[in-house]
N, C-alpha and C. Protein backbone atom coordinates (compact mmCIF):
# COMPACT_ATOMS: atom_id res chain seq x y z
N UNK A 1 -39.48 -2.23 58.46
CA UNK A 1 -38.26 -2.76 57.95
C UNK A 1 -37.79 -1.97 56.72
N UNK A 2 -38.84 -1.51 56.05
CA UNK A 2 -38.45 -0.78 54.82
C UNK A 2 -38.21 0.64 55.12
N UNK A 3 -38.19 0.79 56.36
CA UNK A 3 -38.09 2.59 56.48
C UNK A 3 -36.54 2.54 57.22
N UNK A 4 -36.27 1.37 57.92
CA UNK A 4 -34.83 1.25 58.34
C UNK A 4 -33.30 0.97 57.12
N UNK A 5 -34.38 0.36 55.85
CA UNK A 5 -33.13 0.03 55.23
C UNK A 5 -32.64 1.52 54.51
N UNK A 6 -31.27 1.61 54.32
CA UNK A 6 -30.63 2.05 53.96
C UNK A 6 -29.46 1.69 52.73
N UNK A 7 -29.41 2.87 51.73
CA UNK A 7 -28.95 2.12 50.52
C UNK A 7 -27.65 2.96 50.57
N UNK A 8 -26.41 2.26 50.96
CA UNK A 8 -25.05 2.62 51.11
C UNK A 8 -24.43 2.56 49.71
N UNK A 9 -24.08 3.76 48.93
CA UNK A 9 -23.90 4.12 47.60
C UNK A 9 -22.25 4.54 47.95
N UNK A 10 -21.52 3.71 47.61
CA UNK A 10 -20.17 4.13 47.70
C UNK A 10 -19.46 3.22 46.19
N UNK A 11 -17.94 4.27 46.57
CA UNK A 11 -17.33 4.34 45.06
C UNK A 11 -16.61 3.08 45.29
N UNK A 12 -16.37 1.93 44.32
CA UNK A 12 -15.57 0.89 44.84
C UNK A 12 -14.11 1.20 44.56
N UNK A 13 -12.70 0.46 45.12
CA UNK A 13 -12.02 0.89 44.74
C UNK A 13 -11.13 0.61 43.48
N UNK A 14 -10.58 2.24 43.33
CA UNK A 14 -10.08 2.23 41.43
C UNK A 14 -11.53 2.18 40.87
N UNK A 15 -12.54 3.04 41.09
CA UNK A 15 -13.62 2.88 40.05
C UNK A 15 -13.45 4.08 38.69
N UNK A 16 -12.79 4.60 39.19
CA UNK A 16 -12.00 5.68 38.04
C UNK A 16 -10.89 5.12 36.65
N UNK A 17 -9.96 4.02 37.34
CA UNK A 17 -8.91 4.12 36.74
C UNK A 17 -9.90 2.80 35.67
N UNK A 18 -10.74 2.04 36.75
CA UNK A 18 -11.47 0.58 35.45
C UNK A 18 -12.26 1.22 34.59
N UNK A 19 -13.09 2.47 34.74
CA UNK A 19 -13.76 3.41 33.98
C UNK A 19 -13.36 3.56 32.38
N UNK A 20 -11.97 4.10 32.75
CA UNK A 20 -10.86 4.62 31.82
C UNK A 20 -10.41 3.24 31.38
N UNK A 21 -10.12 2.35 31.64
CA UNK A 21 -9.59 1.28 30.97
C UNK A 21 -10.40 0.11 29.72
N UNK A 22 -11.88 0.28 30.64
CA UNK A 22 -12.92 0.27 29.79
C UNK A 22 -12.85 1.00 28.42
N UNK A 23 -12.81 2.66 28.63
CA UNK A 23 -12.97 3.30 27.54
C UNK A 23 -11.87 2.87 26.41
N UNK A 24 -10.59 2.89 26.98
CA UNK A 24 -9.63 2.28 26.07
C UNK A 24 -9.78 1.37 25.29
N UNK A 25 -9.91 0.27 26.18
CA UNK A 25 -10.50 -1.48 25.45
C UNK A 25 -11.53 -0.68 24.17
N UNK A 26 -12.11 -0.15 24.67
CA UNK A 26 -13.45 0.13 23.26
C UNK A 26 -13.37 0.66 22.26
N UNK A 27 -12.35 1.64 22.88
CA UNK A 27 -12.03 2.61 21.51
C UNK A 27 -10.76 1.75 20.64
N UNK A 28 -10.05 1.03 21.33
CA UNK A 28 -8.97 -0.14 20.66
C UNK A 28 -9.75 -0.80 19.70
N UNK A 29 -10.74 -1.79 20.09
CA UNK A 29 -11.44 -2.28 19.23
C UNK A 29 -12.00 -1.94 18.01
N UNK A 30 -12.16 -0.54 18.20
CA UNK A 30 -13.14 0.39 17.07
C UNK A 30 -12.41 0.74 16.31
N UNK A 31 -11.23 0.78 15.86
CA UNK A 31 -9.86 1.15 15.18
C UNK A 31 -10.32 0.49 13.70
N UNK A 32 -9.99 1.73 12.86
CA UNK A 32 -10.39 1.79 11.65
C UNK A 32 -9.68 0.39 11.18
N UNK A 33 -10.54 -0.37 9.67
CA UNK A 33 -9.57 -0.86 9.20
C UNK A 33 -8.19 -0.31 8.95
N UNK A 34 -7.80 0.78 8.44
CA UNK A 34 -6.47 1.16 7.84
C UNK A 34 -5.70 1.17 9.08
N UNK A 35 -5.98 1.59 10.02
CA UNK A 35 -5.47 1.18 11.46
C UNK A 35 -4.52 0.08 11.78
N UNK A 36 -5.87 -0.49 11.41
CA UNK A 36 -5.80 -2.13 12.15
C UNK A 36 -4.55 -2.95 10.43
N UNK A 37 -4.60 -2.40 9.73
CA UNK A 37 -4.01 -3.12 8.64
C UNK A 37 -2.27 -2.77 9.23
N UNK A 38 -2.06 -1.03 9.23
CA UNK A 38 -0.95 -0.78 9.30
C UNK A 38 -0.12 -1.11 10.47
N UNK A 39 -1.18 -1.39 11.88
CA UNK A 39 -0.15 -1.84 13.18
C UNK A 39 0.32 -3.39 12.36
N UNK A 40 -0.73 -3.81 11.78
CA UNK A 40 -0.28 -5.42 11.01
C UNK A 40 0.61 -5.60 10.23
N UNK A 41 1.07 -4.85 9.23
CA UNK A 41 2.03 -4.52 8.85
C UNK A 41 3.29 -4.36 9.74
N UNK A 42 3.35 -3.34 10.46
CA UNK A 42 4.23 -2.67 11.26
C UNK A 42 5.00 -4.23 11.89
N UNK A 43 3.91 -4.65 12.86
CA UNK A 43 4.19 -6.11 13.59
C UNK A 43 4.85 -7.21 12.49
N UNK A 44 4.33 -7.92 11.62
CA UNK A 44 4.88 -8.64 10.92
C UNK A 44 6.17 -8.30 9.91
N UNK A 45 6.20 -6.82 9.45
CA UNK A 45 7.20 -6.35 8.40
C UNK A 45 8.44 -7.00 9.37
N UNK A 46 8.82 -7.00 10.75
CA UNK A 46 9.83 -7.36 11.48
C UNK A 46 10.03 -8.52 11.55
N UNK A 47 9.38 -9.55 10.84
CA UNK A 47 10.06 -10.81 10.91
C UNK A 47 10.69 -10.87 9.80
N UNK A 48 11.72 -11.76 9.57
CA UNK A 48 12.44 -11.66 8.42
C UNK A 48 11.83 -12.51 7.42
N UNK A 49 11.10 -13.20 7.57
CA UNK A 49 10.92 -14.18 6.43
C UNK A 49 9.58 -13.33 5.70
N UNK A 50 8.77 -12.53 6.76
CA UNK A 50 7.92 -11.53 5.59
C UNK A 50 8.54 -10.17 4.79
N UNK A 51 9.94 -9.86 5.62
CA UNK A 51 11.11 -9.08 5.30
C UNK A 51 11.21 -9.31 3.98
N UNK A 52 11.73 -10.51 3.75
CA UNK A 52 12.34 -11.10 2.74
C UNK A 52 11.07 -11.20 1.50
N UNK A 53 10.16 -11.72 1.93
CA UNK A 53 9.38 -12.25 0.72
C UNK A 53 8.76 -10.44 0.04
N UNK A 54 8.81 -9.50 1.33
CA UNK A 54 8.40 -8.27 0.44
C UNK A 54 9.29 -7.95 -0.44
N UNK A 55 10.55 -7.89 -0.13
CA UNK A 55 11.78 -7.23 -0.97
C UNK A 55 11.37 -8.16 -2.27
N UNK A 56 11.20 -9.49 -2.24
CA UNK A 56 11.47 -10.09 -3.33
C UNK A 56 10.49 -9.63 -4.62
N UNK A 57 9.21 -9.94 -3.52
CA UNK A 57 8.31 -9.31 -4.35
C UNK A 57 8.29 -7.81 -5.22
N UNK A 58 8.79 -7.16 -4.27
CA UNK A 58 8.83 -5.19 -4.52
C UNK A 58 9.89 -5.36 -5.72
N UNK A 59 10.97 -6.11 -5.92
CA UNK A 59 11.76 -6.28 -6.64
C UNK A 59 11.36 -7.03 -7.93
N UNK A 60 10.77 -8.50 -7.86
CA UNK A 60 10.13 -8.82 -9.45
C UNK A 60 9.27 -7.84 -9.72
N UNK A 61 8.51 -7.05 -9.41
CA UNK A 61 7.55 -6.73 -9.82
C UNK A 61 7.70 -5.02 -10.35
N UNK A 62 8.88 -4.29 -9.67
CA UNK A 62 10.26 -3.20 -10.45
C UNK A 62 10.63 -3.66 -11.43
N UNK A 63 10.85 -4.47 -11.73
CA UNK A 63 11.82 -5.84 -13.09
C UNK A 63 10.74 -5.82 -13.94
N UNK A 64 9.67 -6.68 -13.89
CA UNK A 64 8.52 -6.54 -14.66
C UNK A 64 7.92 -5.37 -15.05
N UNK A 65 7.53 -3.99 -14.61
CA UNK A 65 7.37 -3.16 -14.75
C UNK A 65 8.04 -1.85 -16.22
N UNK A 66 9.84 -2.40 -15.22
CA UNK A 66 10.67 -1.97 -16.55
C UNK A 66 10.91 -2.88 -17.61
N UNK A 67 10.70 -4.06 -17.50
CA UNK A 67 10.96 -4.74 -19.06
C UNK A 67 9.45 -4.15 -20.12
N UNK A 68 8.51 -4.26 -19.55
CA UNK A 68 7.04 -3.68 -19.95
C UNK A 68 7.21 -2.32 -20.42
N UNK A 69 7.75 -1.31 -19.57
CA UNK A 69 8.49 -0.15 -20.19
C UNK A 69 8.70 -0.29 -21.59
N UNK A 70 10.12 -0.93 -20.95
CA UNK A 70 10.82 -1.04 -21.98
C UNK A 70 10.80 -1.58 -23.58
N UNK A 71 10.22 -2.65 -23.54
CA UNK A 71 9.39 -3.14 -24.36
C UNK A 71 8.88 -2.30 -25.36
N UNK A 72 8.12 -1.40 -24.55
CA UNK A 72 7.31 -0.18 -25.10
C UNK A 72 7.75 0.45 -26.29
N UNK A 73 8.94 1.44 -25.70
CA UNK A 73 9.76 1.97 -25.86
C UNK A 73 10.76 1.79 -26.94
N UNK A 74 10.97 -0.03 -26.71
CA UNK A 74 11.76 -0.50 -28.15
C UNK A 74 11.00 -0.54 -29.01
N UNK A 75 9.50 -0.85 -29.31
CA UNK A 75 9.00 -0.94 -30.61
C UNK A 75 8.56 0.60 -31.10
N UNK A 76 8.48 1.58 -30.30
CA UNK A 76 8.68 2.64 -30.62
C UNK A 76 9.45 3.06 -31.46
N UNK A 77 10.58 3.01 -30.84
CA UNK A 77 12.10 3.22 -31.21
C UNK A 77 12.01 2.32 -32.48
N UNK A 78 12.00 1.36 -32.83
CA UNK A 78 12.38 0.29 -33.91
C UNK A 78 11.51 0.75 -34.96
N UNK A 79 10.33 1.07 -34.65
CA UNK A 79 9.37 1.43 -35.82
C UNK A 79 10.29 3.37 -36.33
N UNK A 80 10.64 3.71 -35.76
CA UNK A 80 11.47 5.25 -35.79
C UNK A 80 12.70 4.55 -37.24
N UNK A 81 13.14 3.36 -36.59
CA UNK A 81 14.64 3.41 -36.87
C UNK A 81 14.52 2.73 -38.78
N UNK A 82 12.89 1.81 -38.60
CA UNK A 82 12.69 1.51 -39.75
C UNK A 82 11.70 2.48 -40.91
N UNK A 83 11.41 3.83 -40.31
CA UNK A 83 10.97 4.59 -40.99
C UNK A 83 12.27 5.50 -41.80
N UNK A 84 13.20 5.63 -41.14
CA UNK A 84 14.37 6.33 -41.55
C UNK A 84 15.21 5.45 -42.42
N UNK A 85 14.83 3.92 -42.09
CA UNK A 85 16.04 3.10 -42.98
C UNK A 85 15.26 3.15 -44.22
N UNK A 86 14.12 3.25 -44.64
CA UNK A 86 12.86 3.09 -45.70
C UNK A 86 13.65 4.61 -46.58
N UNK A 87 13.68 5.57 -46.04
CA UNK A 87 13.82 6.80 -46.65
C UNK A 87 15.07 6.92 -46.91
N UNK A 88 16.52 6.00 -46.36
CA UNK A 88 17.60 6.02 -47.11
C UNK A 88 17.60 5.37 -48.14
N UNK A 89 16.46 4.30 -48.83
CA UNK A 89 16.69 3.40 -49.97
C UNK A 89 15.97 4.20 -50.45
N UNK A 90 14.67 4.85 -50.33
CA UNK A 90 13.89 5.05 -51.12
C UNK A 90 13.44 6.35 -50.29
N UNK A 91 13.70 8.30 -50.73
CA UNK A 91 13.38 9.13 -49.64
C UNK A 91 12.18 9.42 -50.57
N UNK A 92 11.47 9.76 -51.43
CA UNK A 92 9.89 9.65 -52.09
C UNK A 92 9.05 8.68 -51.65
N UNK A 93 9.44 7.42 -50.57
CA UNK A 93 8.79 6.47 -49.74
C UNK A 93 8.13 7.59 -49.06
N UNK A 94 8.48 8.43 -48.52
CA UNK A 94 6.91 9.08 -47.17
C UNK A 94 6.90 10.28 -47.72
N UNK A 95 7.21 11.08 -48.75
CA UNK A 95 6.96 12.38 -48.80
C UNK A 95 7.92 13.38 -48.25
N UNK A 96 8.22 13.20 -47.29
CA UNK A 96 8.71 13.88 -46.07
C UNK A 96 9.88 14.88 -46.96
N UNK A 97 10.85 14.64 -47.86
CA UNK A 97 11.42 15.71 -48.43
C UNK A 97 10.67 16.20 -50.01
N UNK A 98 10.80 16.98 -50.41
CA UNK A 98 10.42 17.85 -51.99
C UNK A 98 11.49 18.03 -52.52
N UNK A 99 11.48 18.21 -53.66
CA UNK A 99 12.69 18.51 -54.29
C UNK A 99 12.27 19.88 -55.31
């Protein structure tokens, strides 16, 4: 009985194309985080209500940025404007001219 059986080895069909579809599925899965973040992005940036809440955000946080600047910048400036007002009452206050 064991010398009659025979082991019929055939390809089933589409064993090529499920092969390949396999490989896909796997390598999909394996997708880097940064990948997987930016299709997430991509997908959700198109609804409007995450539309909206980015702009808002990207926008306070431009606003905040330049008042912080700015800020900066004025006490800079103000400490400038009160070193020069010091030297019109009094210019022997810093040295800065000889006579």
């Amino acid at each position: 009985m064991l010398s009659a059986w025979r082991v019929e080895a055939g390809v089933p069909p589409r064993f090529q194309a499920n092969v390949w579809a396999q490989i896909a599925a796997r390598e999909s899965s394996r997708r880097s985080l940064g990948k997987q973040l930016a299709d997430w992005f991509a997908t959700e940036f198109c609804k409007p209500r995450f539309a909206a809440a980015a702009v808002a955000f990207s926008l306070a946080a431009s606003v905040g940025a330049a008042y912080l600047r700015a800020q900066d910048s004025n006490a800079v400036r103000g400490r400038q404007l009160e070193a020069r007002y010091m030297e019109t009452i009094n210019p022997l206050a810093h040295g800065s001219h000889s006579s």
